[in-house]
C-alpha atoms as a PDB file:
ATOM      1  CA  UNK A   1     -13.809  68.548 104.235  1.00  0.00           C
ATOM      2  CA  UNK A   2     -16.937  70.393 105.247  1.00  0.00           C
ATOM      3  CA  UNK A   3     -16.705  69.024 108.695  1.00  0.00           C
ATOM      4  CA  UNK A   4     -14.265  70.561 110.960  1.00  0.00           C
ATOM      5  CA  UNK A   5     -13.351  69.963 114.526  1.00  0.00           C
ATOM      6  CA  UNK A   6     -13.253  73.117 116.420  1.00  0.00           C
ATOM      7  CA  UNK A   7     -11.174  74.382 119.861  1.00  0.00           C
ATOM      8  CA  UNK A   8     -12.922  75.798 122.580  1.00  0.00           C
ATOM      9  CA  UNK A   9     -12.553  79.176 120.586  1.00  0.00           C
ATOM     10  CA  UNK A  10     -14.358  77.857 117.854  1.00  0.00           C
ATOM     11  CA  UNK A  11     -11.008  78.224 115.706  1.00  0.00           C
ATOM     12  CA  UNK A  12      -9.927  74.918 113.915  1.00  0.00           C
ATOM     13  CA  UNK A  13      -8.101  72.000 116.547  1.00  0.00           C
ATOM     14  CA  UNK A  14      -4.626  71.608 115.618  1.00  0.00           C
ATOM     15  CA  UNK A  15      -4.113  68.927 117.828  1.00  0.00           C
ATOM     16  CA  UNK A  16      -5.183  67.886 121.717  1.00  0.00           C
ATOM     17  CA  UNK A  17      -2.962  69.430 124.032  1.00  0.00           C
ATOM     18  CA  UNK A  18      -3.009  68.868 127.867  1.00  0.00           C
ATOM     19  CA  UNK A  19      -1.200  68.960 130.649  1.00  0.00           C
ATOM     20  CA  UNK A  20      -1.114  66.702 133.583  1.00  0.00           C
ATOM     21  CA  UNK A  21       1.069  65.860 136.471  1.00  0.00           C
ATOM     22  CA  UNK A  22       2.766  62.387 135.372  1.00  0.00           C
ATOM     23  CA  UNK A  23       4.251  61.612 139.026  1.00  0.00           C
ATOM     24  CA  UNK A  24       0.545  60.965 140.637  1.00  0.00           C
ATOM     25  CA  UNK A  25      -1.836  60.870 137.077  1.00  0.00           C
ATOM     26  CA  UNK A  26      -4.409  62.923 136.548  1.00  0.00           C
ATOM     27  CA  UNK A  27      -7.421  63.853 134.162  1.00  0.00           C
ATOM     28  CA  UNK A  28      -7.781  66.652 131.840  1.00  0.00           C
ATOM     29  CA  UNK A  29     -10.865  67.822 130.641  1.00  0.00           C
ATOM     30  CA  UNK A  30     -11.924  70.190 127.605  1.00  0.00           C
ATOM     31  CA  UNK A  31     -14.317  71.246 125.089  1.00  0.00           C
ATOM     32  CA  UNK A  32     -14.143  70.805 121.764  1.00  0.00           C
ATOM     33  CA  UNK A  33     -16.829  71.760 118.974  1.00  0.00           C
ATOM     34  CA  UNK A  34     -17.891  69.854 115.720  1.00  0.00           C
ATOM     35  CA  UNK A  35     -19.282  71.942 112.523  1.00  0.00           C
ATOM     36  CA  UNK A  36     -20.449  71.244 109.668  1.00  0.00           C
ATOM     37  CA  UNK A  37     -19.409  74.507 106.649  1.00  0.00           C
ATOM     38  CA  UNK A  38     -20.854  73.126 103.990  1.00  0.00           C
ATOM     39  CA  UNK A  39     -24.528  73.995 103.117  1.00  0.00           C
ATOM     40  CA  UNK A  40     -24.344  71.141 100.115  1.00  0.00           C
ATOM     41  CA  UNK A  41     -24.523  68.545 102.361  1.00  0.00           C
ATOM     42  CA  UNK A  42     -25.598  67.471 105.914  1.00  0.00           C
ATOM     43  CA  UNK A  43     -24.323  64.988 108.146  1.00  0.00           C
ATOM     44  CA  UNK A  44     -25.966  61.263 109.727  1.00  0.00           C
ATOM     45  CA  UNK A  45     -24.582  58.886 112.605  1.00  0.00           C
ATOM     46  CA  UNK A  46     -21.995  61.200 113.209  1.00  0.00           C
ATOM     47  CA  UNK A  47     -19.196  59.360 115.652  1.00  0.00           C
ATOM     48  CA  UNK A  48     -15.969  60.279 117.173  1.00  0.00           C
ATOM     49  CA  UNK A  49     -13.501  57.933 117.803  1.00  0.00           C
ATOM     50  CA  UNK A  50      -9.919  57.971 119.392  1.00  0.00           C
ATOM     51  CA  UNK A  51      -7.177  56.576 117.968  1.00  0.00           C
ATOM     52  CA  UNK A  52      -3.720  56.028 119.530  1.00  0.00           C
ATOM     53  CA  UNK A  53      -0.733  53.980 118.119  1.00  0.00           C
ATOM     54  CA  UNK A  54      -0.587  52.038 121.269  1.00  0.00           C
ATOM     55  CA  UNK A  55      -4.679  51.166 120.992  1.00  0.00           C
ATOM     56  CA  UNK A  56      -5.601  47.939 119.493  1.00  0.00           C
ATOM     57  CA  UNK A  57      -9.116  48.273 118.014  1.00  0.00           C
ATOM     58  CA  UNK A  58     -11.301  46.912 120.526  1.00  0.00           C
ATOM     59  CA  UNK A  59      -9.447  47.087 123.682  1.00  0.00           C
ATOM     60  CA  UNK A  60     -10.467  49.438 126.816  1.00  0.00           C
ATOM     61  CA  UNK A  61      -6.491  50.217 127.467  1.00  0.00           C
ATOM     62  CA  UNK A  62      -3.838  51.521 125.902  1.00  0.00           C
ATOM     63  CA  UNK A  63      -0.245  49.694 126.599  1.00  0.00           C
ATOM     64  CA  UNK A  64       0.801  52.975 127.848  1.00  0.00           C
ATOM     65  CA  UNK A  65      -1.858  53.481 130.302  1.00  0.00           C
ATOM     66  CA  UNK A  66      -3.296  56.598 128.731  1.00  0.00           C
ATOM     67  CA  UNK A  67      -6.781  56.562 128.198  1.00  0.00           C
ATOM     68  CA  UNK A  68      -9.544  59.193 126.203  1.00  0.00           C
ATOM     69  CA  UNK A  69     -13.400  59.350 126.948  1.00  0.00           C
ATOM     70  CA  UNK A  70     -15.716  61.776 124.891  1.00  0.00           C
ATOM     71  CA  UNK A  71     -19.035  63.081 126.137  1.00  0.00           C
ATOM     72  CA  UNK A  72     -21.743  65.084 124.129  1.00  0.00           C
ATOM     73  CA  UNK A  73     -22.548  67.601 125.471  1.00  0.00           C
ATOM     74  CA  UNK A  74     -22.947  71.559 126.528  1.00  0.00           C
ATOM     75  CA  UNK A  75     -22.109  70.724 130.326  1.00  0.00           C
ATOM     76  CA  UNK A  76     -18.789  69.632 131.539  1.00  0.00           C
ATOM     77  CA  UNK A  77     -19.429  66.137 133.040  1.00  0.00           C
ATOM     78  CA  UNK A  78     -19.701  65.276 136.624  1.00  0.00           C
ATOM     79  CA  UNK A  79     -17.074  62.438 138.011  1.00  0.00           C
ATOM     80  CA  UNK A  80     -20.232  59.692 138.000  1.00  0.00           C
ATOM     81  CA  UNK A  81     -20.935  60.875 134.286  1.00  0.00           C
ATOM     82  CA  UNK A  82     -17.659  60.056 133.084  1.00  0.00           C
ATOM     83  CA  UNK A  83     -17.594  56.960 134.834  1.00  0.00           C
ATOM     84  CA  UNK A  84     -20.411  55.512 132.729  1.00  0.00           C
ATOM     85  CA  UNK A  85     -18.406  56.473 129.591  1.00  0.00           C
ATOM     86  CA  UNK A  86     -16.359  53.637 127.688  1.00  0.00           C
ATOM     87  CA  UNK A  87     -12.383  54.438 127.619  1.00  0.00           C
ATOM     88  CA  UNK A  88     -10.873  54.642 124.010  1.00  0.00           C
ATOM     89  CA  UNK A  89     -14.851  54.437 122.831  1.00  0.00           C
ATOM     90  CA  UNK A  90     -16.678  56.871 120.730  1.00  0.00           C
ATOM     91  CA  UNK A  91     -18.986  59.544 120.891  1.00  0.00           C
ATOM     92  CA  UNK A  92     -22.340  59.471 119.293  1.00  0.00           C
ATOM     93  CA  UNK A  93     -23.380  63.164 118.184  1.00  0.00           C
ATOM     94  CA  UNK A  94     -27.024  64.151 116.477  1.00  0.00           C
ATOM     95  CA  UNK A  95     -27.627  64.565 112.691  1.00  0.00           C
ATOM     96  CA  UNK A  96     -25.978  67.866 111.358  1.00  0.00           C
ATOM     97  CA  UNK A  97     -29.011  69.463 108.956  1.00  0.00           C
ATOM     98  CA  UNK A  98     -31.717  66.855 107.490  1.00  0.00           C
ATOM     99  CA  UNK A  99     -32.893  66.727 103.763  1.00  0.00           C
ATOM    100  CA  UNK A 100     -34.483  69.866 103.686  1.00  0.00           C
ATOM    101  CA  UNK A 101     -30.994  72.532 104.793  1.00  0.00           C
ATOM    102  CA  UNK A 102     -27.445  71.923 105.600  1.00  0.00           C
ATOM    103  CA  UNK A 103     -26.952  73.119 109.703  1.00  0.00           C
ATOM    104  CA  UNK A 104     -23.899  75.287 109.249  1.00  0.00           C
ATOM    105  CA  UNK A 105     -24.955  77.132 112.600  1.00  0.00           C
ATOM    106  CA  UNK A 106     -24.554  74.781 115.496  1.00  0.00           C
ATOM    107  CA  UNK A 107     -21.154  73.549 116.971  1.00  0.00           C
ATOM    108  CA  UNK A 108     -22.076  70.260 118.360  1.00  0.00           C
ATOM    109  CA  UNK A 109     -20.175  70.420 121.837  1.00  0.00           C
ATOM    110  CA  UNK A 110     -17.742  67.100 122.498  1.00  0.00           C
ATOM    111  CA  UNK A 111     -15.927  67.267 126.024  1.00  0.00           C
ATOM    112  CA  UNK A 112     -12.595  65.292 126.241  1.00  0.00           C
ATOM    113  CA  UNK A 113     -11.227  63.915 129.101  1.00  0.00           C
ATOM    114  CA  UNK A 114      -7.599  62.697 128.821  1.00  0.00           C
ATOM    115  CA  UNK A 115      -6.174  60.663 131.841  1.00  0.00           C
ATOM    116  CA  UNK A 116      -2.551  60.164 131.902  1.00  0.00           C
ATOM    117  CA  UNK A 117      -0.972  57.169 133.855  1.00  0.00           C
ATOM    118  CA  UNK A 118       1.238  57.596 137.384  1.00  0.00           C
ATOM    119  CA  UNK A 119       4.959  57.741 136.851  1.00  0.00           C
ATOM    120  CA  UNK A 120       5.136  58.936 133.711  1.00  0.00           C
ATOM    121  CA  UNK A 121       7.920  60.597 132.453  1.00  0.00           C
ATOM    122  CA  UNK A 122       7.526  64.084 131.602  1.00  0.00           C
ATOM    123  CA  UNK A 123       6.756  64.342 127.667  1.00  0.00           C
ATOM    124  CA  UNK A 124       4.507  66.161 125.068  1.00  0.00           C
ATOM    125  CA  UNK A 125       1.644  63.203 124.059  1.00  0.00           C
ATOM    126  CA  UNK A 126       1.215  63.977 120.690  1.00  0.00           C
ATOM    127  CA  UNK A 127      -0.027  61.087 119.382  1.00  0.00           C
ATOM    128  CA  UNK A 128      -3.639  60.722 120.190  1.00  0.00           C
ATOM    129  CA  UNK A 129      -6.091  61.447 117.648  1.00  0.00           C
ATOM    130  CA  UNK A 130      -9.618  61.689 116.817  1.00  0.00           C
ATOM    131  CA  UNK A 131     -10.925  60.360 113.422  1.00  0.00           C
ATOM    132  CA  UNK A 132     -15.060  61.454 112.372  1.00  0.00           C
ATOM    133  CA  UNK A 133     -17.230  58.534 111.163  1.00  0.00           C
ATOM    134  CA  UNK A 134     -20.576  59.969 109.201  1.00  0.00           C
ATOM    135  CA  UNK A 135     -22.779  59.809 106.882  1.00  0.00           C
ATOM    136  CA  UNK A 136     -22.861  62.579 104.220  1.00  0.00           C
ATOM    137  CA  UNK A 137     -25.707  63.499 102.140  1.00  0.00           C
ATOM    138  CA  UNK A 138     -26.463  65.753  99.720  1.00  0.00           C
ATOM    139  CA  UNK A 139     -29.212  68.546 100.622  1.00  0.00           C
ATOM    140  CA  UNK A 140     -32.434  67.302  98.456  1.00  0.00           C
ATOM    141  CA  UNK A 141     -31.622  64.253  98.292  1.00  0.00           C
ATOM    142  CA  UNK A 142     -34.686  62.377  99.432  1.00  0.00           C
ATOM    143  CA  UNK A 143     -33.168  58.736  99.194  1.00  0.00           C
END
């Protein structure tokens, strides 16, 4: 796939890892980077969207209590910022390259914030994940 989720080092994301204090709860916040590598195609209504096991589609809360947001954006968000994000939504990012060149240059910027429920037991989350929604179209391609 010519679209590739980056770390903040700009290296491919392996997976989301974070730590938090699971007696009290807490946030984590980080960036993350979207790219397009292909210059055959470019990229419309691009959207990321979290997906955990314990997530029904639709619903604002997990069963566990965890929660995601995602922001666009070079900035880190401000507290009042995040609070007018949707938990478990998606991110809406701009058009990667139009019909005339691919954009292989920019990294869209996504920030992350990951909030993990009080009393918690102490554990490696390793099951949230983030899935890309687009549309891909070939460079030329006036239609």
């Amino acid at each position: 796939m010519s679209l590739v989720i980056l770390n903040s080092e700009l290296q491919p994301l392996q997976e989301l890892i974070t730590n938090h204090n699971g007696f009290t709860g807490e946030a984590h916040e980080q960036k993350i980077y979207l790219r397009n590598y292909s210059s055959e195609f470019f990229y419309t209504n691009i959207r990321v969207l979290v997906r955990m096991p314990d997530l029904e589609e639709g619903d604002l809360f997990s069963s566990s209590g965890w929660s995601v947001k995602l922001k666009y954006g070079e900035e880190q968000p401000t507290d009042k910022e995040w609070g007018e994000v949707l938990i478990n939504g998606y991110c809406q990012l701009p058009d990667l390259g139009t019909t005339q060149a691919a954009n292989t240059e920019s990294a869209l910027p996504i920030w992350v914030r990951i909030y993990c429920p009080g009393h918690e037991e102490p554990k490696i989350k390793n099951d949230i994940k983030l899935m890309i929604s687009f549309g891909k179209r070939l460079v030329g391609d006036l239609e």
